[in-house]
PDB file of N, CA and C in Angstrom:
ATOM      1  N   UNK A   1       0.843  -1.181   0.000  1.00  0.00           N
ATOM      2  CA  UNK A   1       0.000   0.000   0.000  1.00  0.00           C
ATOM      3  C   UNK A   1       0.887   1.243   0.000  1.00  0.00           C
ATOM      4  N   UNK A   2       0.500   2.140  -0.467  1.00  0.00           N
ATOM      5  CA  UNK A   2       1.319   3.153  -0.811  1.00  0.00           C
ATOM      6  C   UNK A   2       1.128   4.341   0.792  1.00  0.00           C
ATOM      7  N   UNK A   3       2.193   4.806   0.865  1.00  0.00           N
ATOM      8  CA  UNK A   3       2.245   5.619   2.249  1.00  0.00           C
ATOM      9  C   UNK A   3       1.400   6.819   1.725  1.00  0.00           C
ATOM     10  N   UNK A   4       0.380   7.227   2.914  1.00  0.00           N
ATOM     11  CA  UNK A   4      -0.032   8.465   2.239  1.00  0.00           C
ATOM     12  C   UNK A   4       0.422   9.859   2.697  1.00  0.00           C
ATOM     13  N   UNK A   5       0.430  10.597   2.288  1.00  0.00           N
ATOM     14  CA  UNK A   5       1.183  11.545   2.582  1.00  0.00           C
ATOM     15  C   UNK A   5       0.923  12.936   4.017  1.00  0.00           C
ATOM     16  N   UNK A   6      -0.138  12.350   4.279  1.00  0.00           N
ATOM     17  CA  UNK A   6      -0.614  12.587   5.816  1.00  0.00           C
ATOM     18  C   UNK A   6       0.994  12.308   6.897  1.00  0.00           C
ATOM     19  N   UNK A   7       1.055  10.802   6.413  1.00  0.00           N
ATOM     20  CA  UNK A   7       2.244  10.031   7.372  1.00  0.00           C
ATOM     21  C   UNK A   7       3.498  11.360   7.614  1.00  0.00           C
ATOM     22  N   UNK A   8       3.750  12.299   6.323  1.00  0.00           N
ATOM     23  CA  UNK A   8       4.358  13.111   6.174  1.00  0.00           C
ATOM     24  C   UNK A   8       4.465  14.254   6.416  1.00  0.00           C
ATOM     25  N   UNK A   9       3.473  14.822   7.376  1.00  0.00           N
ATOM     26  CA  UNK A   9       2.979  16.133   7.964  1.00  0.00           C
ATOM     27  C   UNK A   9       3.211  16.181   9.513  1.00  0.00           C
ATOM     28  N   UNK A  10       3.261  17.416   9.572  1.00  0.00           N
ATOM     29  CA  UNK A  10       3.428  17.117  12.137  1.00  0.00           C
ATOM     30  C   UNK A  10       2.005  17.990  12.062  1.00  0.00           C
ATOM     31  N   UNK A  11       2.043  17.720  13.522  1.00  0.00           N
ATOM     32  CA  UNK A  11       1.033  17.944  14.208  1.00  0.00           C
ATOM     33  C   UNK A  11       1.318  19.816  14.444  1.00  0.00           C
ATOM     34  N   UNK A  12       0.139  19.769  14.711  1.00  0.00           N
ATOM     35  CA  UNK A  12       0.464  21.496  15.016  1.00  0.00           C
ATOM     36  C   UNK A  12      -0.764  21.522  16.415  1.00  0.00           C
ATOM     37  N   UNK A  13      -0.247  22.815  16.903  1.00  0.00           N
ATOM     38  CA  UNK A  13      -1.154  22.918  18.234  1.00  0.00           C
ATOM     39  C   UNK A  13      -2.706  23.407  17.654  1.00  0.00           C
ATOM     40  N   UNK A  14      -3.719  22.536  18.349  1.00  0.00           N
ATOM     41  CA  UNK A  14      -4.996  22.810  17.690  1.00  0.00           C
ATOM     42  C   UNK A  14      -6.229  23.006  18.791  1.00  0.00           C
ATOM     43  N   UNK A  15      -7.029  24.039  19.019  1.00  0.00           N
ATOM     44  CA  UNK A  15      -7.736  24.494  20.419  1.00  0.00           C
ATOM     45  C   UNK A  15      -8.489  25.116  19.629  1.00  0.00           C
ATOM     46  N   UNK A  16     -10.253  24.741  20.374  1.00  0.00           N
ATOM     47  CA  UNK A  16     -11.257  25.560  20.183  1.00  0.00           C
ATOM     48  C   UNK A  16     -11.992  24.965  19.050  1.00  0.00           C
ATOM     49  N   UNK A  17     -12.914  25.332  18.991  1.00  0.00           N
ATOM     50  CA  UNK A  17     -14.223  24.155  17.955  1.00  0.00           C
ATOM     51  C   UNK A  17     -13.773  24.380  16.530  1.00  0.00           C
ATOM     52  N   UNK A  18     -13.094  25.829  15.922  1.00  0.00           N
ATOM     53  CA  UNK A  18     -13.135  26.444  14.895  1.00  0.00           C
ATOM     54  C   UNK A  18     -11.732  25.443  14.664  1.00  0.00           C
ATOM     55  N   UNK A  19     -11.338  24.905  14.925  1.00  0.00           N
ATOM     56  CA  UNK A  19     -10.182  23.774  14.344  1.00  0.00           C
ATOM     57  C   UNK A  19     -11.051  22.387  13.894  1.00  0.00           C
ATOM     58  N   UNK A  20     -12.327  22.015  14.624  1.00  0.00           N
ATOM     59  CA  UNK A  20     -12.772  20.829  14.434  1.00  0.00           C
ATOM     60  C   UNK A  20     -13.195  20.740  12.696  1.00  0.00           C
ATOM     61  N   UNK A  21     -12.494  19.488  12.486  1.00  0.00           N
ATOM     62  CA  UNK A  21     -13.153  19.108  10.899  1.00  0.00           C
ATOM     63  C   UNK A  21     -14.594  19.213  10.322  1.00  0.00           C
ATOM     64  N   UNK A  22     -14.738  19.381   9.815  1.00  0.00           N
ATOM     65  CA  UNK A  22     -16.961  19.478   9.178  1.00  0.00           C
ATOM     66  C   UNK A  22     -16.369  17.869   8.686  1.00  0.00           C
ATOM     67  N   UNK A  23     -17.684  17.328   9.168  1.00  0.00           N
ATOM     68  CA  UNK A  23     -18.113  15.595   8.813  1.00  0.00           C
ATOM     69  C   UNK A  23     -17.204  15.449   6.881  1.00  0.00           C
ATOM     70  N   UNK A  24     -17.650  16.526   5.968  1.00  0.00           N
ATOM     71  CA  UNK A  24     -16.755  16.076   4.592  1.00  0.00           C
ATOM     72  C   UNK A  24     -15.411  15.849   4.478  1.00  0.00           C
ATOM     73  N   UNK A  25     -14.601  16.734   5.855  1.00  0.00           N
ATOM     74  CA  UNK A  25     -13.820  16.642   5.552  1.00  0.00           C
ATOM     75  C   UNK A  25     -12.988  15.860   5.977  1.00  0.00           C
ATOM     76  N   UNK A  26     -13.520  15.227   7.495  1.00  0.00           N
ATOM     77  CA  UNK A  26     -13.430  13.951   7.738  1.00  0.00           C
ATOM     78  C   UNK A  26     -13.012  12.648   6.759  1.00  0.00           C
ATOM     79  N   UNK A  27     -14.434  12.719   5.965  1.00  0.00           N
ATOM     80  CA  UNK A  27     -15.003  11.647   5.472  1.00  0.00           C
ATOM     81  C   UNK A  27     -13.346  11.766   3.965  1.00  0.00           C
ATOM     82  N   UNK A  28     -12.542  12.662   3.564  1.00  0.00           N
ATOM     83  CA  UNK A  28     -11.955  13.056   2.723  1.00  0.00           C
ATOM     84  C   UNK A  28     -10.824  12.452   3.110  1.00  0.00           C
ATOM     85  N   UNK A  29     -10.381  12.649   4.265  1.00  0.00           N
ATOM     86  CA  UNK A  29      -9.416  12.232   4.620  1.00  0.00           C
ATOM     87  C   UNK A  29      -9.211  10.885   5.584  1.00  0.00           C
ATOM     88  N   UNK A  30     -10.404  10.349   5.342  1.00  0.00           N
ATOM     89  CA  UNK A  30     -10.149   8.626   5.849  1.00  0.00           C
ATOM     90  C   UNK A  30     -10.080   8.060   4.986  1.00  0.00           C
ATOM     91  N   UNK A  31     -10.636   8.614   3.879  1.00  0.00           N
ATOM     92  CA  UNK A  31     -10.479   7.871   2.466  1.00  0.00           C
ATOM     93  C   UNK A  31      -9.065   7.464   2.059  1.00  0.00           C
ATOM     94  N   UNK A  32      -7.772   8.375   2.681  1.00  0.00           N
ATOM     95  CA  UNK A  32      -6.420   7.921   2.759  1.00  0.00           C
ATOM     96  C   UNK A  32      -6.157   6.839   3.553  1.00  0.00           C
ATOM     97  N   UNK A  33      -6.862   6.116   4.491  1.00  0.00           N
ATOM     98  CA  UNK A  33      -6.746   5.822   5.799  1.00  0.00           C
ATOM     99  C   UNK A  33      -7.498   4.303   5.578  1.00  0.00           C
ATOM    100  N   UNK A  34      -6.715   3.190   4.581  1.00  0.00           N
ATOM    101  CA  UNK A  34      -7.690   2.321   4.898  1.00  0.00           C
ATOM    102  C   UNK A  34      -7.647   1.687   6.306  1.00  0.00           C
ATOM    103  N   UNK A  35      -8.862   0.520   6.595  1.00  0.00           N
ATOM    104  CA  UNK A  35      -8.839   0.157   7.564  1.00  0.00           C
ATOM    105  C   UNK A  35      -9.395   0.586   9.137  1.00  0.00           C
ATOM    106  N   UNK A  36      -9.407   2.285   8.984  1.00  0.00           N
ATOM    107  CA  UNK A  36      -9.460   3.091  10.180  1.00  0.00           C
ATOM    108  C   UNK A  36     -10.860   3.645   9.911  1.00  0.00           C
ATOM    109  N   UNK A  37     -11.716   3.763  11.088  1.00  0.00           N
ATOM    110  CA  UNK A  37     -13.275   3.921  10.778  1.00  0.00           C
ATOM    111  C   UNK A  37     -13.273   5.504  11.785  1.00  0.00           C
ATOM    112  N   UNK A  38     -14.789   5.828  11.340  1.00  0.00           N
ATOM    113  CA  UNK A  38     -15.293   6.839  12.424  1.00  0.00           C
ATOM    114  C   UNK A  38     -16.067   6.548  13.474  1.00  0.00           C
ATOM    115  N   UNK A  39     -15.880   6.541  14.341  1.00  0.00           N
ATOM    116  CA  UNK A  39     -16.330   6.148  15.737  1.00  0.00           C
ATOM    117  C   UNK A  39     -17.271   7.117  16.451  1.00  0.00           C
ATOM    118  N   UNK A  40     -17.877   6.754  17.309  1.00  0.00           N
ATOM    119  CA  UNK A  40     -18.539   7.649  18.420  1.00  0.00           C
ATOM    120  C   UNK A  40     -19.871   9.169  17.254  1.00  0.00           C
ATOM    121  N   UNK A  41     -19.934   8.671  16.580  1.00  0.00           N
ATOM    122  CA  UNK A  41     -20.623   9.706  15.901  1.00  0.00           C
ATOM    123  C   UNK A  41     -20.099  10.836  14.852  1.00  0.00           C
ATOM    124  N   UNK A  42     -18.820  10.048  14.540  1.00  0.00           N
ATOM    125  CA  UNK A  42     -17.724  10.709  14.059  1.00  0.00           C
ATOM    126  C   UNK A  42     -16.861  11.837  14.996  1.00  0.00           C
ATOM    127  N   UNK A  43     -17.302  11.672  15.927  1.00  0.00           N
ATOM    128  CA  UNK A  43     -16.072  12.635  16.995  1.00  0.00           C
ATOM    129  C   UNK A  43     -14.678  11.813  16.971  1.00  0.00           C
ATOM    130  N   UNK A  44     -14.105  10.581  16.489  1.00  0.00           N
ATOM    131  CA  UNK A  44     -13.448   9.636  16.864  1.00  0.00           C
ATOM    132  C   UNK A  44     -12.795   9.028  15.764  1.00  0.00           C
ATOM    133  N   UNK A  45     -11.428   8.704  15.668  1.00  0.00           N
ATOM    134  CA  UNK A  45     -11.044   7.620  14.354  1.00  0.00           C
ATOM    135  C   UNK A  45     -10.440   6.932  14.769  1.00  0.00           C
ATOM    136  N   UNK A  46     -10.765   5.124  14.186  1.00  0.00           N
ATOM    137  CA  UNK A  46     -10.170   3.938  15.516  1.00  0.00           C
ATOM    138  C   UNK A  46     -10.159   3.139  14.698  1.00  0.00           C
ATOM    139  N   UNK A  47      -9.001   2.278  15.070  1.00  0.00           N
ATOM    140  CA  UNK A  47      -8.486   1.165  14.406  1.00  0.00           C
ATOM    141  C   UNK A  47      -8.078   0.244  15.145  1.00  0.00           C
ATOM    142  N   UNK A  48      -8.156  -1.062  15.217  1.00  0.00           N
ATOM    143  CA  UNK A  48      -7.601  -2.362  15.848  1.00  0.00           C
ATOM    144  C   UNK A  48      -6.103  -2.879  15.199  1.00  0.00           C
ATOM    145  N   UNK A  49      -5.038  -2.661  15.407  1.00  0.00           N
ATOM    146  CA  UNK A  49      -4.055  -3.328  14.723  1.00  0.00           C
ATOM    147  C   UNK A  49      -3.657  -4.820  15.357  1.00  0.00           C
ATOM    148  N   UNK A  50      -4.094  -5.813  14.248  1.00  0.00           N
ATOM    149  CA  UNK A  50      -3.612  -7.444  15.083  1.00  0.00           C
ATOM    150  C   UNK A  50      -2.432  -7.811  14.907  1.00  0.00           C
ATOM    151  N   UNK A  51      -1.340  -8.513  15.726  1.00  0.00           N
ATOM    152  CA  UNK A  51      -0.068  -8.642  16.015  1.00  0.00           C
ATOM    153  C   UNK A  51      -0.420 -10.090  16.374  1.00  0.00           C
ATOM    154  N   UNK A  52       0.731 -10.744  15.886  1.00  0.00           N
ATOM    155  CA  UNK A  52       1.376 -12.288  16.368  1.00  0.00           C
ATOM    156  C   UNK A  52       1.357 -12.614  18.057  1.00  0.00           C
ATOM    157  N   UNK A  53       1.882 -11.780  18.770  1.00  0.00           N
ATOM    158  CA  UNK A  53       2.003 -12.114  20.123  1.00  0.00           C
ATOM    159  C   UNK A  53       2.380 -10.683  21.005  1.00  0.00           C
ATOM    160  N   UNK A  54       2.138 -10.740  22.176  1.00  0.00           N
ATOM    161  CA  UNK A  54       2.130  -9.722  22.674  1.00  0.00           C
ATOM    162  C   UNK A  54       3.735  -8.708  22.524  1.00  0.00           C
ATOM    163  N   UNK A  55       4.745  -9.764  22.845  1.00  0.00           N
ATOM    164  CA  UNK A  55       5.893  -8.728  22.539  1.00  0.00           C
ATOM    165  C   UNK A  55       5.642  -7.691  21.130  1.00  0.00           C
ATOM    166  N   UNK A  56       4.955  -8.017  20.231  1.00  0.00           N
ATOM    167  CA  UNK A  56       4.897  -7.510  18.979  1.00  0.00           C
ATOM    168  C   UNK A  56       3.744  -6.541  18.893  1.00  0.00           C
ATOM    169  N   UNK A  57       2.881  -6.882  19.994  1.00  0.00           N
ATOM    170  CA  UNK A  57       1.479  -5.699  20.267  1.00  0.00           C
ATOM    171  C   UNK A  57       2.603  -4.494  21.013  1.00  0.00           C
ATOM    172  N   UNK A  58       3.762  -4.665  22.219  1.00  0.00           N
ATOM    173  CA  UNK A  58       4.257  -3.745  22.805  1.00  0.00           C
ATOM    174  C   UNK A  58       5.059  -3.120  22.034  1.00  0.00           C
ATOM    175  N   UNK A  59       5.586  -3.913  20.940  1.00  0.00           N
ATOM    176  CA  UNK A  59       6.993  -2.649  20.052  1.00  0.00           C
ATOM    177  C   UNK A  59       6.630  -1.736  19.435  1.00  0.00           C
ATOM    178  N   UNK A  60       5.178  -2.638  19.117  1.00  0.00           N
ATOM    179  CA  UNK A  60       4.353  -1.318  18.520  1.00  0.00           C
ATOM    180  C   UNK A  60       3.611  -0.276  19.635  1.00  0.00           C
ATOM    181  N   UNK A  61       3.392  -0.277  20.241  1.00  0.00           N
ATOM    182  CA  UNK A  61       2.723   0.594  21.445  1.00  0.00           C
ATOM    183  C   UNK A  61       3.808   1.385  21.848  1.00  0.00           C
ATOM    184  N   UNK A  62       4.973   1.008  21.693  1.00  0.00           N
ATOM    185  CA  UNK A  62       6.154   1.809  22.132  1.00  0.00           C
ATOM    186  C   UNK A  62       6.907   2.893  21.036  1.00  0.00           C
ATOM    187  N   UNK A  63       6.515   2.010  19.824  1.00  0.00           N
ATOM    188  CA  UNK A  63       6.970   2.955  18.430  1.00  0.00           C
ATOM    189  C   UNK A  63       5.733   3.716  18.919  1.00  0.00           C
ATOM    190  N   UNK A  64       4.411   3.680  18.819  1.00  0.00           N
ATOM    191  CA  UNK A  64       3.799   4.571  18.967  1.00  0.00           C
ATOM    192  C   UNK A  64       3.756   5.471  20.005  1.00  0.00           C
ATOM    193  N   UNK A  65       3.955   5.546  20.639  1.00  0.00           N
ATOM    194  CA  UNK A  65       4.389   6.167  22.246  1.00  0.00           C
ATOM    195  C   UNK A  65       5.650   7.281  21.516  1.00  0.00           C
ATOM    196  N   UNK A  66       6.486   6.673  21.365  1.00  0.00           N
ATOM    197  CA  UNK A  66       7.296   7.422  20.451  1.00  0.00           C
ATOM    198  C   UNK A  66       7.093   8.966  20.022  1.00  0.00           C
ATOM    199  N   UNK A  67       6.108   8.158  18.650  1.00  0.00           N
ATOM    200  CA  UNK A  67       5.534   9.022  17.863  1.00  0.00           C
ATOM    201  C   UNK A  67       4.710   9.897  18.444  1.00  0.00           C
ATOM    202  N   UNK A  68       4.276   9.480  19.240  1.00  0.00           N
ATOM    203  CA  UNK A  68       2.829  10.625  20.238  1.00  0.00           C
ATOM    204  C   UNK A  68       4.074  11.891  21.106  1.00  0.00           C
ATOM    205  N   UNK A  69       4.623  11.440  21.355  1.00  0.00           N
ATOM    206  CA  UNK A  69       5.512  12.681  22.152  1.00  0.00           C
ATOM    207  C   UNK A  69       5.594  13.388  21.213  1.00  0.00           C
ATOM    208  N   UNK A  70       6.161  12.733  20.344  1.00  0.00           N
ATOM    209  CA  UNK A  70       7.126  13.926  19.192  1.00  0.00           C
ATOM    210  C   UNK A  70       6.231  14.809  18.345  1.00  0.00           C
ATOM    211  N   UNK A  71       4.877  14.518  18.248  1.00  0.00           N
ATOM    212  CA  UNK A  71       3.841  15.213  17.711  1.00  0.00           C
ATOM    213  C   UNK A  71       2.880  15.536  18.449  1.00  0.00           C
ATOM    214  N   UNK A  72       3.152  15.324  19.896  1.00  0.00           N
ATOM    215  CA  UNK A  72       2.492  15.731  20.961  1.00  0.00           C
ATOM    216  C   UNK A  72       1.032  15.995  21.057  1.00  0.00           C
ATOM    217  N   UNK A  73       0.277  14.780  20.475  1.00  0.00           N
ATOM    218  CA  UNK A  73      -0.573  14.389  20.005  1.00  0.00           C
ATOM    219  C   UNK A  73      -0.555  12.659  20.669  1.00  0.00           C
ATOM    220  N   UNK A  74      -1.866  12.245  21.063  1.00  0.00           N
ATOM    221  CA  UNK A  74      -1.552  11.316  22.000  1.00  0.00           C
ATOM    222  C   UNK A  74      -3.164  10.545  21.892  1.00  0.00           C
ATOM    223  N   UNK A  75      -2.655   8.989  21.750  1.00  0.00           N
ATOM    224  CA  UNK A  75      -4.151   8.399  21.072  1.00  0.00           C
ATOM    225  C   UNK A  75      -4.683   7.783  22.706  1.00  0.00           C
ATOM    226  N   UNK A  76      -5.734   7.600  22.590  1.00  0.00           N
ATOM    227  CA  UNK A  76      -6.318   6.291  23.404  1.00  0.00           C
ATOM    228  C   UNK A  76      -5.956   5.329  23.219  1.00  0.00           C
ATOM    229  N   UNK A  77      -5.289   4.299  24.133  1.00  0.00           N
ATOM    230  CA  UNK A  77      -5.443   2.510  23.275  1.00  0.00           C
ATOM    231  C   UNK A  77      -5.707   1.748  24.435  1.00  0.00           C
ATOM    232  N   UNK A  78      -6.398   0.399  23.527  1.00  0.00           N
ATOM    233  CA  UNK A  78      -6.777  -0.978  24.064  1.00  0.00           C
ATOM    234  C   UNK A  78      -5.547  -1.727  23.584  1.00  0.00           C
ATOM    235  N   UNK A  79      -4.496  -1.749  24.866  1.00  0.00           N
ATOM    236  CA  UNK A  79      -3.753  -2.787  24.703  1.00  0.00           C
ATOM    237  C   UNK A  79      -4.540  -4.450  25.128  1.00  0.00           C
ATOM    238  N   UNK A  80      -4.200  -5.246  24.205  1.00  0.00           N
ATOM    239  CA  UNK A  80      -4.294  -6.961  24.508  1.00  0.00           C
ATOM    240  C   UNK A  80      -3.209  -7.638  23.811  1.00  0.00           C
ATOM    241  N   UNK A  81      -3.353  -8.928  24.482  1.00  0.00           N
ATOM    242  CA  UNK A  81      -2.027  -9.806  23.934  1.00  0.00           C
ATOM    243  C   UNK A  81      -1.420  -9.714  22.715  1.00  0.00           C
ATOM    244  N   UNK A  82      -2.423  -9.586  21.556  1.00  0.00           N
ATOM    245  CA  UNK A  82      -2.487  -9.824  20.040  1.00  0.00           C
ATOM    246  C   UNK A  82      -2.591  -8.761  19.278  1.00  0.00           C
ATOM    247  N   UNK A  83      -3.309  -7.703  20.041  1.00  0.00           N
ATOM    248  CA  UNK A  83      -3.731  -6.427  19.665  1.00  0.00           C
ATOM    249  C   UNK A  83      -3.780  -4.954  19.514  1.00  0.00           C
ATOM    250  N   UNK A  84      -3.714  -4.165  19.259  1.00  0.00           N
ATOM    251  CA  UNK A  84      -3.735  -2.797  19.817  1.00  0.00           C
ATOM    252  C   UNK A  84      -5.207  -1.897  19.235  1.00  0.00           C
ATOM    253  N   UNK A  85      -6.016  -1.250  20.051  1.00  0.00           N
ATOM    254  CA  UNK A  85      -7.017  -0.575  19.572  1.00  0.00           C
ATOM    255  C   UNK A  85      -6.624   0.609  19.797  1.00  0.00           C
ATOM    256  N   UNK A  86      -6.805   1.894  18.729  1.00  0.00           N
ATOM    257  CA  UNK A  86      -5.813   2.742  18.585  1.00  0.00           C
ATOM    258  C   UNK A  86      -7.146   3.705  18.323  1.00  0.00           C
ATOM    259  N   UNK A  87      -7.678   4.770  18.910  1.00  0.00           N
ATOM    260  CA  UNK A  87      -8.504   5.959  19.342  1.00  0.00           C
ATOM    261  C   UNK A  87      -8.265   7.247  19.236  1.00  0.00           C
ATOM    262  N   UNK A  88      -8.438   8.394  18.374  1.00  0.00           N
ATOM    263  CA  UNK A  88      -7.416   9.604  18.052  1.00  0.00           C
ATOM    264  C   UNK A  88      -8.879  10.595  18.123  1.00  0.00           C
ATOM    265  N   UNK A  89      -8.829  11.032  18.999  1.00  0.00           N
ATOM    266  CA  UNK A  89      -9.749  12.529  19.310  1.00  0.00           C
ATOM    267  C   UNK A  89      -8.760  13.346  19.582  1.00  0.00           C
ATOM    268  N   UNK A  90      -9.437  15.234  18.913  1.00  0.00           N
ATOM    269  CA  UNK A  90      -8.760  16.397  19.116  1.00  0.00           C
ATOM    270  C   UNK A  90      -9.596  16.713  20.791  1.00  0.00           C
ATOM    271  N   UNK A  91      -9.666  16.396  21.670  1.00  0.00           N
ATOM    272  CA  UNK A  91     -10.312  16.404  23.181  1.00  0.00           C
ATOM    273  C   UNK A  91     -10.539  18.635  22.840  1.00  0.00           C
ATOM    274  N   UNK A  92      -9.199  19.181  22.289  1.00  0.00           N
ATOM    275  CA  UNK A  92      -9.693  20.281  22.613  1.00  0.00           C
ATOM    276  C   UNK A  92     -10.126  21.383  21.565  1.00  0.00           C
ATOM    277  N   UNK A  93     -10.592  20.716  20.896  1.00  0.00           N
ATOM    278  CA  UNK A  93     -11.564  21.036  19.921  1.00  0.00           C
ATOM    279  C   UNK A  93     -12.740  20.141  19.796  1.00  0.00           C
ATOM    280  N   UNK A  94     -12.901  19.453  20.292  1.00  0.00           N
ATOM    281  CA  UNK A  94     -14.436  18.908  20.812  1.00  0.00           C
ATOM    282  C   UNK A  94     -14.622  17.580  19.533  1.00  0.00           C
ATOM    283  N   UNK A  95     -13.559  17.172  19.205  1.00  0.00           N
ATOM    284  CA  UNK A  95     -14.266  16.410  17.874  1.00  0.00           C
ATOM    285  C   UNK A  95     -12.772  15.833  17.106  1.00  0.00           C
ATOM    286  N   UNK A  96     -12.898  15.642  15.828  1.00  0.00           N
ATOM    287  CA  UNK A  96     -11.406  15.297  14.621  1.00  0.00           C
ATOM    288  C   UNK A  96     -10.831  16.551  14.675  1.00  0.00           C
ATOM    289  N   UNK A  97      -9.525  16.237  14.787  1.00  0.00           N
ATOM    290  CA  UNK A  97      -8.688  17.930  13.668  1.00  0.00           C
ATOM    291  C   UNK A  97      -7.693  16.999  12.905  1.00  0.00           C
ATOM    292  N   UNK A  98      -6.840  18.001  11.663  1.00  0.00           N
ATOM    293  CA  UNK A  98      -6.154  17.032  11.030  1.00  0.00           C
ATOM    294  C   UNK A  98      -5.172  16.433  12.180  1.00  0.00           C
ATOM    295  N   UNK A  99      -4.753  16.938  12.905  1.00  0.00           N
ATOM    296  CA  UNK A  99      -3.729  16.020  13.956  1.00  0.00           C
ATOM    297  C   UNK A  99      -4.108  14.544  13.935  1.00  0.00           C
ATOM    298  N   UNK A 100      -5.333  14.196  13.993  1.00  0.00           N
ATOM    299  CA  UNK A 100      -5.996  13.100  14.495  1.00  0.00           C
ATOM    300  C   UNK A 100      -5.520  11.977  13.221  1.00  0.00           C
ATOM    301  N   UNK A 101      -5.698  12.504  12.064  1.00  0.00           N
ATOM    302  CA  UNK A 101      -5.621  12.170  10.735  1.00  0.00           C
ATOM    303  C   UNK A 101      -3.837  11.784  10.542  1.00  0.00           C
ATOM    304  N   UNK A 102      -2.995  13.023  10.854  1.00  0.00           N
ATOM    305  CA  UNK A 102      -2.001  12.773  10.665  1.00  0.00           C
ATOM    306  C   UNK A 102      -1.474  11.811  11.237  1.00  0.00           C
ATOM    307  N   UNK A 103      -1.511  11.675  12.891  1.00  0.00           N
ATOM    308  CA  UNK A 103      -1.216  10.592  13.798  1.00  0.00           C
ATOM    309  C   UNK A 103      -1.639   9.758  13.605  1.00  0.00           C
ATOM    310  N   UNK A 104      -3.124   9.023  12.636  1.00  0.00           N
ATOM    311  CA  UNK A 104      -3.020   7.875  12.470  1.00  0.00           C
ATOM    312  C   UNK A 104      -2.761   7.181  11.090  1.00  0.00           C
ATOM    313  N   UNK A 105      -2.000   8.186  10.064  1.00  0.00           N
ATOM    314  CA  UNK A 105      -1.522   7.670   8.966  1.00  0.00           C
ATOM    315  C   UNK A 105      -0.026   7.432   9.674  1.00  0.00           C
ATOM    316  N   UNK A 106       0.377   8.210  10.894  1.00  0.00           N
ATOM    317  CA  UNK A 106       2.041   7.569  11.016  1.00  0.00           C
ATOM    318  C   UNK A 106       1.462   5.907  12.230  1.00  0.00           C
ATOM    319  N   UNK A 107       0.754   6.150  12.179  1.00  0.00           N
ATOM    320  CA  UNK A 107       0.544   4.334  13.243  1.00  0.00           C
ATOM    321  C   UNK A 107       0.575   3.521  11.973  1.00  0.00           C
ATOM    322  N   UNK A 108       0.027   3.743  10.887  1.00  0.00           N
ATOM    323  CA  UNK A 108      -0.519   2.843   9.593  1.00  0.00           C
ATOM    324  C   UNK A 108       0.645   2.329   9.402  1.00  0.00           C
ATOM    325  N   UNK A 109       1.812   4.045   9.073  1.00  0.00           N
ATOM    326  CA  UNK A 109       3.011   3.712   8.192  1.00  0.00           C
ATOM    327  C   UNK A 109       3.820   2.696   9.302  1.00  0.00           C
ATOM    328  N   UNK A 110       3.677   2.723  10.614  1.00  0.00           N
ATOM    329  CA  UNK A 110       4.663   1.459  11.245  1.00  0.00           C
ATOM    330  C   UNK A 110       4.570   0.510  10.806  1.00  0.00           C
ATOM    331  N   UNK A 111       3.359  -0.281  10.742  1.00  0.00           N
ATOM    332  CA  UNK A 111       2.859  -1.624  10.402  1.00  0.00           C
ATOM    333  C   UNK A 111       2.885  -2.027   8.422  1.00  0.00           C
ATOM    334  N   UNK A 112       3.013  -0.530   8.075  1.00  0.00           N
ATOM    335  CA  UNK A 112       2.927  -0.895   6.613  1.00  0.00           C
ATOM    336  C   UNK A 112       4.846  -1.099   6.234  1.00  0.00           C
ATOM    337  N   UNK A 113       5.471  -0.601   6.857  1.00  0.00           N
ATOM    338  CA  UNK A 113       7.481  -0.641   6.905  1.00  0.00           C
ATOM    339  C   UNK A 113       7.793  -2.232   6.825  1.00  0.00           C
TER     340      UNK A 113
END
């Protein structure tokens, strides 16, 4: 699958409703994003990534951990043995901003390397 170019953008500081995405534009930019759905009424974009065994659910939780500092941008997850459920709300803009988008085309690009 080809990296999309989201994976290639940082995060920028984002506050206040007038940052939150309108539902199209959402819907525009998951279209880069296979795999990853809208959640919660579209306030939400979430993905399950399945892994072989748990050491391999944590390298990834840790690459991602990583990545969340450095874009200081920071997901929800359901760690399990096999799994990771991966949750990206802008909390302060009430809803998606592209941050949300960007941070989860760089979770994609781990698993797609």
């Amino acid at each position: 699958m080809a990296r999309s170019d989201l994976a290639d953008r940082r995060c920028r500081p984002r506050s206040g409703p007038e940052h939150r995405l309108p539902d199209a534009d959402a819907r525009a930019l998951l279209a880069q994003l296979p795999d990853w759905e809208l959640v919660e009424d579209g306030r939400a974009l979430s993905r399950t990534f399945k892994f072989g065994n748990y050491h391999e659910t944590l390298a990834f939780v840790n690459a991602l951990a990583w990545i969340a500092h450095g874009e200081d941008h920071h997901p929800d997850l359901g760690v399990h043995y096999d799994r990771c459920v991966v949750r990206y709300s802008t909390h302060d803009v009430g809803g998606l901003s592209e941050n949300d988008f960007i941070c989860a085309a760089k979770a994609q690009a781990l698993v797609d390397s």
